[in-house]
Protein backbone atom coordinates (compact mmCIF):
# COMPACT_ATOMS: atom_id res chain seq x y z
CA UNK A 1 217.53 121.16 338.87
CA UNK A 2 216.54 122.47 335.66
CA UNK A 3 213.63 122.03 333.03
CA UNK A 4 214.54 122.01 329.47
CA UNK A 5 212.77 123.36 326.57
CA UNK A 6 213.43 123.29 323.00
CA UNK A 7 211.66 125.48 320.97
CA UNK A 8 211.63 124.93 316.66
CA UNK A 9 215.40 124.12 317.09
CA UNK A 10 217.70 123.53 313.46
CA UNK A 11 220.66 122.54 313.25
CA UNK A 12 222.15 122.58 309.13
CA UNK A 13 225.78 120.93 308.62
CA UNK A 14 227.70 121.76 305.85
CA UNK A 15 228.78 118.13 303.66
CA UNK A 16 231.64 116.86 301.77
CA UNK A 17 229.03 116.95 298.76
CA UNK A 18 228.58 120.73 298.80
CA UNK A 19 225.03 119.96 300.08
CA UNK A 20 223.49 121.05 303.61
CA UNK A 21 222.72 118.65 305.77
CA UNK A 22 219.67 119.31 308.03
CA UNK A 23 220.79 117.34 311.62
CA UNK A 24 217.62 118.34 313.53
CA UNK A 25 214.61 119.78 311.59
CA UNK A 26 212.11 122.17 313.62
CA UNK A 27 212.47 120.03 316.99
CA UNK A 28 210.65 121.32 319.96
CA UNK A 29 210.52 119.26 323.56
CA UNK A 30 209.74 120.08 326.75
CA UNK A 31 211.93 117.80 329.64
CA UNK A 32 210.51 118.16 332.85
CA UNK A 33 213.31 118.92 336.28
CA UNK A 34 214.58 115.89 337.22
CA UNK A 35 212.92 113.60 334.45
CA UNK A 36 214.84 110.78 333.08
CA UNK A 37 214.10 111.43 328.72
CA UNK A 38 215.77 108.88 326.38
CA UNK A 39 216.16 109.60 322.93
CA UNK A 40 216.46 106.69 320.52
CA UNK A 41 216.58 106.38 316.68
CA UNK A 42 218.91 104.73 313.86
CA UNK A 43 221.86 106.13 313.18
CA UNK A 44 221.85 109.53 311.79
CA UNK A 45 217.77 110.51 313.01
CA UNK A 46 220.41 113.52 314.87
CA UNK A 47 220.88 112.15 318.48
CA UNK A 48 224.08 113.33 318.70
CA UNK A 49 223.53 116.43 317.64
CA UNK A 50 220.50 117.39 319.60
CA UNK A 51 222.85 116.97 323.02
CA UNK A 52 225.76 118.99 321.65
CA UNK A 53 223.40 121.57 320.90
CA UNK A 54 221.70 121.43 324.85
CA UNK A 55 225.51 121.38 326.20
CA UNK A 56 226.10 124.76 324.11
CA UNK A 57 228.95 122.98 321.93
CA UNK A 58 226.90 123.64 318.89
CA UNK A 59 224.38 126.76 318.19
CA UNK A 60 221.51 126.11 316.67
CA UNK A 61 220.40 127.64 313.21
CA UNK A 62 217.12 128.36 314.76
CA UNK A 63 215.05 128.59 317.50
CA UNK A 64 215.71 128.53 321.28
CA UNK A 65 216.51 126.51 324.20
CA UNK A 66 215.90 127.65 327.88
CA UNK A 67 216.75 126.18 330.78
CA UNK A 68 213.93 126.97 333.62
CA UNK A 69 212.68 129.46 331.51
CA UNK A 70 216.01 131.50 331.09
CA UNK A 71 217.45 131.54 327.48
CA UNK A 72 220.89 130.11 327.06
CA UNK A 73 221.16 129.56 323.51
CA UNK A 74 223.98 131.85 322.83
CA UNK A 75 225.43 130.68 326.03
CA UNK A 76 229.02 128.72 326.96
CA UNK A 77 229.09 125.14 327.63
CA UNK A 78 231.08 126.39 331.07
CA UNK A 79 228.34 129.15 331.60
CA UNK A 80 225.35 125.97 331.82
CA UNK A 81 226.67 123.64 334.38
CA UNK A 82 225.74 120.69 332.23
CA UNK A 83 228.04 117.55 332.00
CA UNK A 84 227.71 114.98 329.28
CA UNK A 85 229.41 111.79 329.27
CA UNK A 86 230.35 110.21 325.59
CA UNK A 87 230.09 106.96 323.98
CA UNK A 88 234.17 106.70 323.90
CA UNK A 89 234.91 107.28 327.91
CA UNK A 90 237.31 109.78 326.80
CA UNK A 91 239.74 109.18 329.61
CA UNK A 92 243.59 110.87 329.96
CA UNK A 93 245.69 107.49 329.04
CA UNK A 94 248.31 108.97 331.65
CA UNK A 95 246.27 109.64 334.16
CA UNK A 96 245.01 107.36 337.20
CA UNK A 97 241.11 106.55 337.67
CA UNK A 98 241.52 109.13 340.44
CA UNK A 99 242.87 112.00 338.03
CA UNK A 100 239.77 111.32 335.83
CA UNK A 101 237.28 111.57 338.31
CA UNK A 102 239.11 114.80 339.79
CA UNK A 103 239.88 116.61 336.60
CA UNK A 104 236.96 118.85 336.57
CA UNK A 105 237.70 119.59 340.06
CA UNK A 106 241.13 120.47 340.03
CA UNK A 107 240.47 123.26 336.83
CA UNK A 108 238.17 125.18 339.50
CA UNK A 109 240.70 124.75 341.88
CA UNK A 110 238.42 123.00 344.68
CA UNK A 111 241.54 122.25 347.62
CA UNK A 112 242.93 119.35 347.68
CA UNK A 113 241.23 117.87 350.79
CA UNK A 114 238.07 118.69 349.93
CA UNK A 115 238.48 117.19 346.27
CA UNK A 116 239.73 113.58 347.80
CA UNK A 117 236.63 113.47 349.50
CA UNK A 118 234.55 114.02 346.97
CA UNK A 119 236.13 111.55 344.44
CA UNK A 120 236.43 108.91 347.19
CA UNK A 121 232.64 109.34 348.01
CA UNK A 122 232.01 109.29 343.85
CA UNK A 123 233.99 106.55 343.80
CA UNK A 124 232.03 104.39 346.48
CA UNK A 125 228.85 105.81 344.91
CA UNK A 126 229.98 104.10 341.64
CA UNK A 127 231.61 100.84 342.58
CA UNK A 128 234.79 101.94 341.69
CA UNK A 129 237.09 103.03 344.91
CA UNK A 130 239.18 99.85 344.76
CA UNK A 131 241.25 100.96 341.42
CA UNK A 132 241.54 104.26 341.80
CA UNK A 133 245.07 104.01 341.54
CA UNK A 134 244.79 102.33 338.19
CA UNK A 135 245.64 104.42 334.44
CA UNK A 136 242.29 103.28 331.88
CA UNK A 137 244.51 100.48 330.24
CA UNK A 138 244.30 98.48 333.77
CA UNK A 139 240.26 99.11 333.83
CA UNK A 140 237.38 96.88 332.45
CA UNK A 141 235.00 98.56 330.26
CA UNK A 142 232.54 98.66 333.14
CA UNK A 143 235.60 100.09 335.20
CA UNK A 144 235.87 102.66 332.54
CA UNK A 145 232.68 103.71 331.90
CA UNK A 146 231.98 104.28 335.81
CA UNK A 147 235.11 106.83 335.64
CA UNK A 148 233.99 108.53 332.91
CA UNK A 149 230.25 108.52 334.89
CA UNK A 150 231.87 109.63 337.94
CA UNK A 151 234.06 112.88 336.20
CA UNK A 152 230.56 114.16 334.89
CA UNK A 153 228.68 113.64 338.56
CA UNK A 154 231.73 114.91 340.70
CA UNK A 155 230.49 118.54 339.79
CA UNK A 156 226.67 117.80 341.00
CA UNK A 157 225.77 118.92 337.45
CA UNK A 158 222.35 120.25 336.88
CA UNK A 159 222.03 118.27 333.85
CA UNK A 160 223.47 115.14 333.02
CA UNK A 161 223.78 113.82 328.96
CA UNK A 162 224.71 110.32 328.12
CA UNK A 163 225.90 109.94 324.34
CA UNK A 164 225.40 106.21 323.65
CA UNK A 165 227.39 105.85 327.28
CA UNK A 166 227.12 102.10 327.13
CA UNK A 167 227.60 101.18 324.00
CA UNK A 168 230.95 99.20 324.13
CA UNK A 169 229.96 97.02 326.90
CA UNK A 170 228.37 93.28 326.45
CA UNK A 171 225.14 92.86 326.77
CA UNK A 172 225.18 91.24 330.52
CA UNK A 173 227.34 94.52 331.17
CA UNK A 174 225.21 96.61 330.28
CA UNK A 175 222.00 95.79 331.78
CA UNK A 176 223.93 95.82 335.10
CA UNK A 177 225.14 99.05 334.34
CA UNK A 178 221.79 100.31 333.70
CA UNK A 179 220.42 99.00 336.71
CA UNK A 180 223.25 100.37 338.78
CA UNK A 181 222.36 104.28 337.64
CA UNK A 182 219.01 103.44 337.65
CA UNK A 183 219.75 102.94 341.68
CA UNK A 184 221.26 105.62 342.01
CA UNK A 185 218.86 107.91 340.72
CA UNK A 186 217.65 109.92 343.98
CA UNK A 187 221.11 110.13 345.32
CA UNK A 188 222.12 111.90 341.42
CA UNK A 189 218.87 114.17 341.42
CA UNK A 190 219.65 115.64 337.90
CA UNK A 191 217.48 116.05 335.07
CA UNK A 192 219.18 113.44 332.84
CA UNK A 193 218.93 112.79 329.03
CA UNK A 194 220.37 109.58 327.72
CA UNK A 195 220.72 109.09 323.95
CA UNK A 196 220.59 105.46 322.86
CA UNK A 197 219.98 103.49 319.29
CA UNK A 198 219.07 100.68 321.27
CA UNK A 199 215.35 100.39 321.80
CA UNK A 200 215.00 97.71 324.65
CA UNK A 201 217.51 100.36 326.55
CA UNK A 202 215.49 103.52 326.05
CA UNK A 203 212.70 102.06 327.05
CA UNK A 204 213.93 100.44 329.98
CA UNK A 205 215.74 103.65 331.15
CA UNK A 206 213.53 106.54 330.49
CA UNK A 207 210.48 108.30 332.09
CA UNK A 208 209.39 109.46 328.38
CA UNK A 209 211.41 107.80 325.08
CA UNK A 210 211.38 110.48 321.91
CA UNK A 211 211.64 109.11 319.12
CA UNK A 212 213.65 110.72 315.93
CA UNK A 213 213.89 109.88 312.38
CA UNK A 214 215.99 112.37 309.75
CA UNK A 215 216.27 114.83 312.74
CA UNK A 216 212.22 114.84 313.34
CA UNK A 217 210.72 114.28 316.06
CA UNK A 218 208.31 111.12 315.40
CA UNK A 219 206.45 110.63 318.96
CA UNK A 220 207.36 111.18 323.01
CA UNK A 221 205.93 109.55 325.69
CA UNK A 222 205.75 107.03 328.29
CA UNK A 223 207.69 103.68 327.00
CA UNK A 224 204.82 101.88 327.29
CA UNK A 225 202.26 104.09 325.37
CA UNK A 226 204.98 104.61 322.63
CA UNK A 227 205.17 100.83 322.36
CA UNK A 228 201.34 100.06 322.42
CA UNK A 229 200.18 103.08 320.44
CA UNK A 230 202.90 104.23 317.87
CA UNK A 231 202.14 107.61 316.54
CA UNK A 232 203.11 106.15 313.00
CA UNK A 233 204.11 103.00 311.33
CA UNK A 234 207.72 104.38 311.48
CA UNK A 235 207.67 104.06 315.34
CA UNK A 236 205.56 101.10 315.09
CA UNK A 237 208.37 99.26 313.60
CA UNK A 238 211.20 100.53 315.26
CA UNK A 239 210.33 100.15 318.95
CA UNK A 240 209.30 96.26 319.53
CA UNK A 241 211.27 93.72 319.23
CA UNK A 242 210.23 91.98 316.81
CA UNK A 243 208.62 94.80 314.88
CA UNK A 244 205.00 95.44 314.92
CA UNK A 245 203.26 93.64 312.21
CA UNK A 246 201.61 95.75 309.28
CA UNK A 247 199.14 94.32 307.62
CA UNK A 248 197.91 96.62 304.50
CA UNK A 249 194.22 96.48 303.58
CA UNK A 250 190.37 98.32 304.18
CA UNK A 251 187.65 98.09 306.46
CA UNK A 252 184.32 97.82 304.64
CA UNK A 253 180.57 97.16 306.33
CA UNK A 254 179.54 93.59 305.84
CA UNK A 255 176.48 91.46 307.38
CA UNK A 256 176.29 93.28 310.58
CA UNK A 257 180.00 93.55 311.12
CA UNK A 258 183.17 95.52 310.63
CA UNK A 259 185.45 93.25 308.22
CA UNK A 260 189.03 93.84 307.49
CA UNK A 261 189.56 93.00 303.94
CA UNK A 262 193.68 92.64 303.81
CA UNK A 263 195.65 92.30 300.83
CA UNK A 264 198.95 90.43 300.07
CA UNK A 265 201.56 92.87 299.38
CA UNK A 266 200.70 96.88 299.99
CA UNK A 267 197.79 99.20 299.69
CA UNK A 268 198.29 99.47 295.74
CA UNK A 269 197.33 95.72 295.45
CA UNK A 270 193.66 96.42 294.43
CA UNK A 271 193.05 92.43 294.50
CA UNK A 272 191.74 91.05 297.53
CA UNK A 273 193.04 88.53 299.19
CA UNK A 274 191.51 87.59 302.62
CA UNK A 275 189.10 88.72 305.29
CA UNK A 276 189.15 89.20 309.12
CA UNK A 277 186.12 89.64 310.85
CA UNK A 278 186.65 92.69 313.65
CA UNK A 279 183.47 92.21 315.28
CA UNK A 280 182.43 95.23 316.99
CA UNK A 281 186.25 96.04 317.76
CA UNK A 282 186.85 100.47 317.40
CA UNK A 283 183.73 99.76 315.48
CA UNK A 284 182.45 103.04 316.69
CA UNK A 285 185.71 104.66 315.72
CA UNK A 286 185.57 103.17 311.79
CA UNK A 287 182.75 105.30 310.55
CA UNK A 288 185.03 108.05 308.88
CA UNK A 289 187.51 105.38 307.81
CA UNK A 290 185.25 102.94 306.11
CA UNK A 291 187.24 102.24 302.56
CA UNK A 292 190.14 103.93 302.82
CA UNK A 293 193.19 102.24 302.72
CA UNK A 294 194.84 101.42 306.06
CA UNK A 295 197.63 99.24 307.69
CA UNK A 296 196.28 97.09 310.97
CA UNK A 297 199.34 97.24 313.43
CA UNK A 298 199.45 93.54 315.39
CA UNK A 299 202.33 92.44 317.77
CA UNK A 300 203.80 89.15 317.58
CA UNK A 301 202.21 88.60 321.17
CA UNK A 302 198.74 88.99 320.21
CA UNK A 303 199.03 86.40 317.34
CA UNK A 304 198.12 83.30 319.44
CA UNK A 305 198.98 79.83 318.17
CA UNK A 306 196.51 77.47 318.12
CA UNK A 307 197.04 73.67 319.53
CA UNK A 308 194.25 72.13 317.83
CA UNK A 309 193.72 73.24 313.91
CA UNK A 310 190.34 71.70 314.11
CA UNK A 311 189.33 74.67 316.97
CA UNK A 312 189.74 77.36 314.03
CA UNK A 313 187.15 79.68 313.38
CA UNK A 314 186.49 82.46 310.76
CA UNK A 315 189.35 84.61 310.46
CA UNK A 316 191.76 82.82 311.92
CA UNK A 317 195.09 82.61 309.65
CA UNK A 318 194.78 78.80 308.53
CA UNK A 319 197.94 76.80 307.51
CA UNK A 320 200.68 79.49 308.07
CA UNK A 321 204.17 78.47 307.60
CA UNK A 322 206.81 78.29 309.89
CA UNK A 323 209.58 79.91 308.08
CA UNK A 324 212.51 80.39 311.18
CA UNK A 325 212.28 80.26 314.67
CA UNK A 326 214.44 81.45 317.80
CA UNK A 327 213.99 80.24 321.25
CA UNK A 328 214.86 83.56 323.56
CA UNK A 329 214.75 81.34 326.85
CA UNK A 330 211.31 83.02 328.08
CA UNK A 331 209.54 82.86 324.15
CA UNK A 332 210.23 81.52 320.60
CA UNK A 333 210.04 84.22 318.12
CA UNK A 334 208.84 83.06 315.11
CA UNK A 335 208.41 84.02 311.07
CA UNK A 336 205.47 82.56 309.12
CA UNK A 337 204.44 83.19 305.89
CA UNK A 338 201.07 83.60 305.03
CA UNK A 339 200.17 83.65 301.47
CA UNK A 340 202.95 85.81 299.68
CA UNK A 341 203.01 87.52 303.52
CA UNK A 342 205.79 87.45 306.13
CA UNK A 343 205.49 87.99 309.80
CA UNK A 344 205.99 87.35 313.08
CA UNK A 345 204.36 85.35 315.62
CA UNK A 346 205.30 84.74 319.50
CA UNK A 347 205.05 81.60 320.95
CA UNK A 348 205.53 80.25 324.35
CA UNK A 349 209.01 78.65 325.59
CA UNK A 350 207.90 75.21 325.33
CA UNK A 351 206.63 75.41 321.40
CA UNK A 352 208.80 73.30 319.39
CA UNK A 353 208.32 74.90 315.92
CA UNK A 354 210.45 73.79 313.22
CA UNK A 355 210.90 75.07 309.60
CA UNK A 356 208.30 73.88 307.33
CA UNK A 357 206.06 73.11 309.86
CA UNK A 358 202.26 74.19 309.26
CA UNK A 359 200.50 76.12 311.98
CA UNK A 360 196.99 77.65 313.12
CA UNK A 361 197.10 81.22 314.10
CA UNK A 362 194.61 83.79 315.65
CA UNK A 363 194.83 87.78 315.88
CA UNK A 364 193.86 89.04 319.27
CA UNK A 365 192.76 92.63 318.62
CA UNK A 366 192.28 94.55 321.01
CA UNK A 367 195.57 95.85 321.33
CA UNK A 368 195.84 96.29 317.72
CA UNK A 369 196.46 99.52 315.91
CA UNK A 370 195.17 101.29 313.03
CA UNK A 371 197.81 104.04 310.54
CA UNK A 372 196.58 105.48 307.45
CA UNK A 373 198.36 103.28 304.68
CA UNK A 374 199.99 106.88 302.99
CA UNK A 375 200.72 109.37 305.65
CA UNK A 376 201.76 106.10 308.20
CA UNK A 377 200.18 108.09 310.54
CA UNK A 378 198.04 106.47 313.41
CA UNK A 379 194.32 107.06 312.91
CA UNK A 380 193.43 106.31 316.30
């Protein structure tokens, strides 16, 4: 199986508008053989594109793309042995689930015995031998989507891209569907890139999650070092759910401690308007940062409730308000407000919050994160 690199890739579009519009904006990523890479970000960031572009159905403007070190920009999508499954199934109407699955086969004219094996053992692979003799109108959506699956792996592809494959399903659908490929990982043994605008999924689903915005690549990595230390407040609230927490404001020097001195609405509000003590927390890391303006990344987990007011101590947030909350069956997710400040707050299943009511809250940092308050990027 393959490694993937892209090198300083572009990719300009032509718009209705007369203007060029940059899809992927000097873009280089390295994807390991055999690694599992998710790519999520909102609609437009260039998803899409960046796929069409490693299956050879679009060239990029610049830059290169090699496939274990051999350069196949310029190359066919037939010359690459890649196989890329799309967010609409894109089955024949007229054919059975068997024709799908066999379509690929039957253009290289693999014989006929040897192609019935192959889609009957795809078939049992996927769940899916018992309506083989079906058309797509007489499939589920799971059905579906496991044909469409199963005419990319019948040709043992080297590389495997999902375009938003799941995307029509229900939620309970889905997450069964993920698990299922997720099982069936050895027995695929491709390198595999799986483009997603839902968060939860790419981080379930990947080795490393990248992370695009306007065609840029904003931060790769593990899922759970992308969401515990965002590269920039962009990532920070766009993987988490809820968001991570920004809280603009400085860090100044007081009586023998770091203090965060926050402010109500953004870094431009010059008026201060209340103080966390950090304690010795990155205090060795502050020096260089001491005044300038900053945002303090929190997630709603490490803002802890507290069940007696009277056990508050400096710095806790006293007499939030509870503005909404949503009971998710293992949590209630909760807004406050804060001053002229919303944000959120997790609580644990059994916390019977209700609009209005007043509560005592405490930051826990020492997961917390630090971004400079007009790049957005993480300071460390």
């Amino acid at each position: 199986m393959p490694s993937i690199v892209l090198e300083d890739i572009k990719k300009i579009y032509p718009a209705t508008t007369g203007k060029r519009v940059a899809a992927v904006r000097r873009f280089s990523l390295n994807v390991a053989d055999r690694e599992w890479l998710t790519i999520v970000g909102p609609s437009g960031s260039g998803k899409t594109s960046l796929l069409r572009l490693i299956a050879g159905l679009e060239t990029p403007d610049r830059g290169q793309i090699r496939f274990n070190g051999k350069n196949v920009t310029r190359q066919s999508p037939q010359a690459r042995d890649v196989a890329m499954v799309f967010q609409s199934h894109a089955l024949f109407p007229h054919f059975t689930a068997f024709e799908n699955i066999a379509f690929g086969l039957k253009l290289r004219g693999v014989a006929k015995a040897e192609t019935i094996r192959r889609v009957r053992e795809t078939a049992d692979l996927l769940g899916v031998a018992h309506c083989l003799d079906r058309p797509p109108a007489k499939l589920s959506g799971g059905e579906r989507q496991r044909v469409a699956l199963g005419r990319a792996l019948i040709r043992k592809p080297k590389i495997l891209l999902l375009d938003e494959p799941f995307a029509h399903l229900d939620e309970p659908l889905r997450l069964q569907m993920q698990t299922e490929l997720a099982a069936l990982r050895e027995r695929l043994a491709t390198t595999l890139i799986w483009v997603t605008h839902h968060q939860a999924e790419a981080l379930a689903v990947g080795d490393r999650v990248a992370v695009l915005r306007r065609g840029k690549l904003q931060q790769v990595g593990i899922p759970r070092l992308v969401h515990d230390q965002p590269a920039n407040t962009f990532v920070a609230e766009f993987i988490g759910s809820p968001a991570m927490n920004l809280f603009p404001g400085t860090v100044v020097q007081g009586d023998g401690e770091l203090l965060f001195i926050g402010r109500e609405t953004d870094y431009n509000d010059h008026s201060p308007r209340f103080t966390l003590p950090l304690g010795s927390w990155q205090a060795d890391k502050f020096g260089p940062h001491l005044g300038r303006s900053i945002m303090l990344g929190v997630r709603a987990a490490a803002i802890r409730l507290l069940d007696d007011p009277a056990a508050a101590k400096p710095g806790d947030l006293v007499e939030a308000i509870v503005l909404r909350s949503q009971f998710t069956g293992t949590q209630t997710l909760c807004t406050v407000a804060w001053r002229n400040r919303e944000f959120s707050v997790s609580a644990g299943a059994e916390a019977g919050l209700t609009a209005g009511q007043k509560v005592v809250l405490r930051m826990e940092l020492s997961n917390a994160c630090v971004f400079d308050a007009t790049a957005g990027v993480a300071l460390f």
